[in-house]
Protein backbone atom coordinates (compact mmCIF):
# COMPACT_ATOMS: atom_id res chain seq x y z
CA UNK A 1 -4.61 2.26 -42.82
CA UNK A 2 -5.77 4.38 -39.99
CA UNK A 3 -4.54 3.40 -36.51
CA UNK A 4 -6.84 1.29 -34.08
CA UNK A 5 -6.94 1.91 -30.38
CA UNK A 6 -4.69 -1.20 -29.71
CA UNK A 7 -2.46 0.19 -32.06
CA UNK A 8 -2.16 2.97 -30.67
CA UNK A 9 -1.72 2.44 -27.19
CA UNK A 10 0.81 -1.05 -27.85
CA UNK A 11 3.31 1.73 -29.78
CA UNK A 12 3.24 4.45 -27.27
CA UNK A 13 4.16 0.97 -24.17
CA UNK A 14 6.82 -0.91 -26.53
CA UNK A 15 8.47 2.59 -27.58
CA UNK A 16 8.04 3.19 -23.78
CA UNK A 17 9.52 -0.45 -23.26
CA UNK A 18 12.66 0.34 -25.81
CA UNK A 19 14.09 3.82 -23.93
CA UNK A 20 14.27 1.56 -20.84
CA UNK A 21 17.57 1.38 -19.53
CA UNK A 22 17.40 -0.74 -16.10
CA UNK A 23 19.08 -4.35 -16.20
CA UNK A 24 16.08 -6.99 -15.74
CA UNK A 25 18.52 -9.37 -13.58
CA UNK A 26 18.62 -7.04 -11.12
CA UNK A 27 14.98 -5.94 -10.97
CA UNK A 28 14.06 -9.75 -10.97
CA UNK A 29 16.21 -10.33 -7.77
CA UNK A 30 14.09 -7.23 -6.77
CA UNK A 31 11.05 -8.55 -7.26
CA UNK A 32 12.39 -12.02 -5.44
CA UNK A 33 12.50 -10.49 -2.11
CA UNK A 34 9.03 -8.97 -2.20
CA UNK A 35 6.34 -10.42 0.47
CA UNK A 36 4.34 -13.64 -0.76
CA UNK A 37 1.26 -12.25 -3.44
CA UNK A 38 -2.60 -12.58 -1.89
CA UNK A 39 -3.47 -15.38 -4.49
CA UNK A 40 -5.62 -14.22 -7.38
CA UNK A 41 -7.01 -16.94 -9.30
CA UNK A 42 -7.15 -19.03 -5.55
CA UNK A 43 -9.62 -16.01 -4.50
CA UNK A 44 -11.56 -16.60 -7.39
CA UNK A 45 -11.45 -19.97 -7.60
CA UNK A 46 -13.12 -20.15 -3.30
CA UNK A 47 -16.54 -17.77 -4.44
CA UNK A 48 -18.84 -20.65 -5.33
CA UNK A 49 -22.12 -19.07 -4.04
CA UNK A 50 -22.35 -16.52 -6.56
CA UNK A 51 -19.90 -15.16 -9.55
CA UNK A 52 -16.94 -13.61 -8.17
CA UNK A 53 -16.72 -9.92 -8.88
CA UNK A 54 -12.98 -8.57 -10.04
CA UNK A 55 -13.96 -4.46 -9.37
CA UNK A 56 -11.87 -2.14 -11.31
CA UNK A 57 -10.46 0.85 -10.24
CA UNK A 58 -11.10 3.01 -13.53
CA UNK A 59 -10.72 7.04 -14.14
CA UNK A 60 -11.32 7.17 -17.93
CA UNK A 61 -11.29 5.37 -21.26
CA UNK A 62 -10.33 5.96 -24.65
CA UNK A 63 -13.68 5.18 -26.15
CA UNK A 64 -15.87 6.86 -22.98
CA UNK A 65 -13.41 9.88 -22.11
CA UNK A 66 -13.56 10.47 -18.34
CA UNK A 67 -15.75 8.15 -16.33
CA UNK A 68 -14.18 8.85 -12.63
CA UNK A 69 -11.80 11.22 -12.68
CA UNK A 70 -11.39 12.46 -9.42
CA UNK A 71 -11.95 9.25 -7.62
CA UNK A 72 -10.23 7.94 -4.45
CA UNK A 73 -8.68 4.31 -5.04
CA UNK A 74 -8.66 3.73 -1.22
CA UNK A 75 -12.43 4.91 -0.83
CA UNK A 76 -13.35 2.98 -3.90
CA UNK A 77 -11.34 -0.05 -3.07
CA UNK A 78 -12.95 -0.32 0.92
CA UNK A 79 -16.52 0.01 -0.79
CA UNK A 80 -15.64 -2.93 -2.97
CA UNK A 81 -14.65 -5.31 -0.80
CA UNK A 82 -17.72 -4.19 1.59
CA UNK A 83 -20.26 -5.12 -0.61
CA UNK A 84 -18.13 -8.54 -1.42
CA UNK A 85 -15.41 -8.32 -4.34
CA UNK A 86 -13.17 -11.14 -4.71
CA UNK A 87 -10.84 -9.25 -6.22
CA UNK A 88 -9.49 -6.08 -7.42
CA UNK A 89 -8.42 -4.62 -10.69
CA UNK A 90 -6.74 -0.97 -11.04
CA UNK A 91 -5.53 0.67 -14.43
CA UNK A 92 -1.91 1.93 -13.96
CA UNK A 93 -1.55 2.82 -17.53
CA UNK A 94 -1.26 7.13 -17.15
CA UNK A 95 -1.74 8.37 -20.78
CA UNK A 96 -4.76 6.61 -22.48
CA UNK A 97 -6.49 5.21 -18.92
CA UNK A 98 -5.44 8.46 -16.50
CA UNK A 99 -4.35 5.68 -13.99
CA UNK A 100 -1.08 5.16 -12.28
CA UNK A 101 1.01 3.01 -10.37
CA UNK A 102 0.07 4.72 -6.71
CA UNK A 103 -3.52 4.19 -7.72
CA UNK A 104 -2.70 0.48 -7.59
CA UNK A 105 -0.77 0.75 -4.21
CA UNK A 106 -3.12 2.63 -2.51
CA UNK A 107 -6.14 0.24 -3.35
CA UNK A 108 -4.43 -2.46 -2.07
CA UNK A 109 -2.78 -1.47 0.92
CA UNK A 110 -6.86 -0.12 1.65
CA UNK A 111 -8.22 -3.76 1.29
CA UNK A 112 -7.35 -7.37 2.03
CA UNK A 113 -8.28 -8.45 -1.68
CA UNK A 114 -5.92 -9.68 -3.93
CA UNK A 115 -5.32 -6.87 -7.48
CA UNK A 116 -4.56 -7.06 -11.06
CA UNK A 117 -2.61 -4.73 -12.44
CA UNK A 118 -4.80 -3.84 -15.31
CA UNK A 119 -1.97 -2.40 -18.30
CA UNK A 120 -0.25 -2.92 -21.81
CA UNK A 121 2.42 -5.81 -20.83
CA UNK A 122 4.89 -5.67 -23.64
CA UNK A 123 8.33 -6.95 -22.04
CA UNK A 124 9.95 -9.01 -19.00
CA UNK A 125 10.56 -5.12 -17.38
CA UNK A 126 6.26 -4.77 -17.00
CA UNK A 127 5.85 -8.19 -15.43
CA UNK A 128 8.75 -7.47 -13.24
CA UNK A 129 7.14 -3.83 -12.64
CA UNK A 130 3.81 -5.54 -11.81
CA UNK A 131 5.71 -7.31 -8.71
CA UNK A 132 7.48 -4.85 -7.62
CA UNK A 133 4.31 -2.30 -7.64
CA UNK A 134 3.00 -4.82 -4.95
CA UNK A 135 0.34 -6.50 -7.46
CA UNK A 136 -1.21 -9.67 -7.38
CA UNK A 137 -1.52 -10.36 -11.04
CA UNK A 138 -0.23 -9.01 -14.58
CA UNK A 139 -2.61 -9.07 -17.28
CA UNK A 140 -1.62 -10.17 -20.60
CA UNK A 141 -3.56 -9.97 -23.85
CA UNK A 142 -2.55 -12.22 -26.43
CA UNK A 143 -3.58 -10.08 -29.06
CA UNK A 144 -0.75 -7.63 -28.09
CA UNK A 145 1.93 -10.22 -27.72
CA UNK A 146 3.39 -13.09 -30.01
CA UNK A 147 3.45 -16.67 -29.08
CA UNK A 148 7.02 -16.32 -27.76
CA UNK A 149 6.30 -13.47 -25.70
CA UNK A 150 2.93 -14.74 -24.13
CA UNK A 151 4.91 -17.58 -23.08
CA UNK A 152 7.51 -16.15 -21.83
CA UNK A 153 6.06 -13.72 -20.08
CA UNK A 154 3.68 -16.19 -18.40
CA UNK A 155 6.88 -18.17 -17.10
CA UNK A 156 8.26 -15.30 -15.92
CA UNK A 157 5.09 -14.01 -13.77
CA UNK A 158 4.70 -17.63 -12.60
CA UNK A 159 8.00 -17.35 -11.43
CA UNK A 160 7.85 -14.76 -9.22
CA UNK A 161 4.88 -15.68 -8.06
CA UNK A 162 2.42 -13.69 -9.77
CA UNK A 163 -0.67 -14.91 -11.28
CA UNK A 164 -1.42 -14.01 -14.98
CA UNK A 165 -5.00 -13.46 -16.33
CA UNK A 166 -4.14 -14.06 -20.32
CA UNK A 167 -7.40 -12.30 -21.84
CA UNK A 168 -8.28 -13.46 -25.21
CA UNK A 169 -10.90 -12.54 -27.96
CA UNK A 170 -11.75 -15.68 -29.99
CA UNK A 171 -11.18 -19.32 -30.36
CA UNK A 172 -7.50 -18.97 -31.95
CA UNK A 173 -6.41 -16.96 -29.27
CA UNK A 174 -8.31 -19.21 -26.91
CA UNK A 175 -5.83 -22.16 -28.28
CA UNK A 176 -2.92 -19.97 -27.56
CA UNK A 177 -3.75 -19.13 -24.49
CA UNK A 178 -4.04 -23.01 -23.31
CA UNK A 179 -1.05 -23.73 -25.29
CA UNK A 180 1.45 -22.06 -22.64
CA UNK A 181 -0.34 -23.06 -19.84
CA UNK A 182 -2.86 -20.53 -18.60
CA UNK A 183 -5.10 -21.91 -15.83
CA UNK A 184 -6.97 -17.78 -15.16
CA UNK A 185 -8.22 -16.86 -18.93
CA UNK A 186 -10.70 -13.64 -19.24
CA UNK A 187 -12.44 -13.27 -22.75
CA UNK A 188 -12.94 -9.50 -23.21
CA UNK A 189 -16.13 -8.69 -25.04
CA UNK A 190 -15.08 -5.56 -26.52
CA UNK A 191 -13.39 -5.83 -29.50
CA UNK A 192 -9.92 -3.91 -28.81
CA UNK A 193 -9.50 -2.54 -32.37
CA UNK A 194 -12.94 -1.00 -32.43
CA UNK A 195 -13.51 -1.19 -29.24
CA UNK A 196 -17.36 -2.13 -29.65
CA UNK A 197 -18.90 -4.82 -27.24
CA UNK A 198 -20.56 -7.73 -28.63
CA UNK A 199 -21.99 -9.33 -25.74
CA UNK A 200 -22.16 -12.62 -27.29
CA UNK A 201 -18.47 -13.09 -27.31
CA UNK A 202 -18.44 -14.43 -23.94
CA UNK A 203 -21.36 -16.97 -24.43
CA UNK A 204 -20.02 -18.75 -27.57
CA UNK A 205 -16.61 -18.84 -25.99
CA UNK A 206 -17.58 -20.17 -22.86
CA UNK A 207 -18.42 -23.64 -24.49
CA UNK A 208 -14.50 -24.01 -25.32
CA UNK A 209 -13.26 -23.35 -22.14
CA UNK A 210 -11.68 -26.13 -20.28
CA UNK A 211 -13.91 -27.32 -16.71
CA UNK A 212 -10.10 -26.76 -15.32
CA UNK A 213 -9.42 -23.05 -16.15
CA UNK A 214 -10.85 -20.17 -14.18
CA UNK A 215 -13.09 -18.46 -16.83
CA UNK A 216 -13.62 -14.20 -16.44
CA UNK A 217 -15.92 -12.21 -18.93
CA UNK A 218 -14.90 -8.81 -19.01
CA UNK A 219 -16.38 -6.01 -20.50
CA UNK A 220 -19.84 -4.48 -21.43
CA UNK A 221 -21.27 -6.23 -18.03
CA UNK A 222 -23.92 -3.68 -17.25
CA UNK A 223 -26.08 -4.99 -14.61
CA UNK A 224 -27.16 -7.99 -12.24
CA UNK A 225 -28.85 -9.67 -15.54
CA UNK A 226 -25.53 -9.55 -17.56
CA UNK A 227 -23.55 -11.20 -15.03
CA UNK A 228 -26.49 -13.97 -14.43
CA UNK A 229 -25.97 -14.32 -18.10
CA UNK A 230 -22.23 -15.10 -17.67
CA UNK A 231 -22.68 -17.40 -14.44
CA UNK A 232 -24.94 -19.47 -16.21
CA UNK A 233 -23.13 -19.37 -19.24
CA UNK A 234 -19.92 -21.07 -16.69
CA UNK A 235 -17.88 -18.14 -16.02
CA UNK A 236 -16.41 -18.18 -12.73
CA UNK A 237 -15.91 -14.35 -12.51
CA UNK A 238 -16.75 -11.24 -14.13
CA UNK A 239 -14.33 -8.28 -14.46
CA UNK A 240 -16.55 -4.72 -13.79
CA UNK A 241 -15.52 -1.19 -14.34
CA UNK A 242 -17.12 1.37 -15.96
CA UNK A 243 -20.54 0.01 -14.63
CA UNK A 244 -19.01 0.57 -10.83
CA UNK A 245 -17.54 3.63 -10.94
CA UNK A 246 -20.54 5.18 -12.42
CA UNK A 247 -22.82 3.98 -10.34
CA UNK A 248 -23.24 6.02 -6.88
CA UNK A 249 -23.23 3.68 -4.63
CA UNK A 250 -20.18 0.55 -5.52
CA UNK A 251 -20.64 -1.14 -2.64
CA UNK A 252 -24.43 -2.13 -3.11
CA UNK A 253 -23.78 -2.91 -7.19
CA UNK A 254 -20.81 -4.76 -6.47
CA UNK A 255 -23.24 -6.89 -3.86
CA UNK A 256 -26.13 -6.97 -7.01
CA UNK A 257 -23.35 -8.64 -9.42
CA UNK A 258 -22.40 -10.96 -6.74
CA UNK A 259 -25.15 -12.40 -5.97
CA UNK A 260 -27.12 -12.38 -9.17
CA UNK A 261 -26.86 -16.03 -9.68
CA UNK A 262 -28.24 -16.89 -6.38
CA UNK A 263 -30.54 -13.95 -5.35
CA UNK A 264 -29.14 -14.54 -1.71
């Protein structure tokens, strides 16, 4: 059977996560003393006059090749929040994204918004990494981790503070999602073993999503109409990247997602 994208990428982190030699106790009393997070899903959760915008800091893909190669994350980050993102997302992964871990620092240290760090999380060491990096939030796709592992890896960012956004592709992993506890839950609309977008994902899974969890559609969001789509379909946020770094001017498209809903 030939290798899928997901594949792929999950052996290259968890052999990655194997060769690591640091002791976890001691990073976690690391990541103990680090300043108070910025409050993800709270940032979210305050935009109710439009859907809340989570901009990505993005210099390639493996299905698109390059899309923003030689971008700067501080630049990028100011002309984000300018035109009104809630929040931040910036790809640290360095072999199949390009990004990297001073990508994420220098985005955040530009801005006042709270970040995701957008990677693989396969073990307790990536969580603990995410903290220690200076992020706001570790994202963790249950269709890279077990149930034991998306549960304890949820404890552990809750722990120390983090937020997690658990993204999830259907209606099982929906159920697994809620099943540990996750209160931020983003349903990717590309399918991660293809890595096709079926823009309908979000829609039918929006109906299943509890009036208590803050709801993000990621992916394939092209335009104002897209995320009106989303908002009306009850998403709280949308997750943009490709569409922002490609499109000349970030700060005016990340005002024409936010306000889509309301037109104001």
């Amino acid at each position: 059977m030939t290798a899928t994208y997901l594949d792929t990428i999950l052996a290259s982190h968890r052999a990655a996560a194997a060769r690591d030699p640091r002791d976890l106790g001691a990073l976690v009393e690391q990541a103990r003393s680090r300043p108070p997070t910025r409050g993800f899903a709270r940032e979210l959760g305050a935009h109710d006059d439009g859907i809340a915008v989570i901009a990505e800091v993005k210099r390639r893909s493996p299905s698109k090749g390059d899309l923003a190669p030689d971008l700067d994350p501080a630049l990028l980050a100011k002309a984000y929040e300018t035109g009104g993102a809630a929040c931040l997302s910036v790809l640290t992964d360095v072999e199949f994204f390009g990004g990297a871990v001073a990508d994420l620092q220098a985005a955040r240290a530009a801005t006042g918004r709270p970040v995701l760090r957008k990677d693989f999380t396969v073990s307790a060491h990536d969580v603990v990494d995410a903290r220690l990096m200076g992020a706001d939030c570790v994202l963790l796709i249950a269709a890279a981790l077990d149930d034991a592992e998306l549960r304890d890896f949820h404890g552990l960012a809750t722990e120390l503070g983090l937020d997690a956004l658990v993204e999830v592709h259907d209606e099982t992993e929906l159920e697994r999602a809620l099943a540990i506890g996750a209160t931020l839950v983003g349903v990717n609309q590309r399918d991660l073993v293809t890595f096709d977008v079926d823009t309908a994902r979000a829609e039918r899974m929006a109906a299943a999503m509890p009036a208590d969890v803050v709801s993000v559609a990621e992916s394939g969001i092209g335009g104002p109409a897209d995320a009106a789509r989303l908002a009306a379909a009850g998403y709280r946020a949308i997750l943009v990247g490709e569409t922002l770094v490609r499109s000349g001017d970030p700060t005016a498209a990340v005002h024409e997602l936010r306000t889509a809903r309301t037109g104001v």
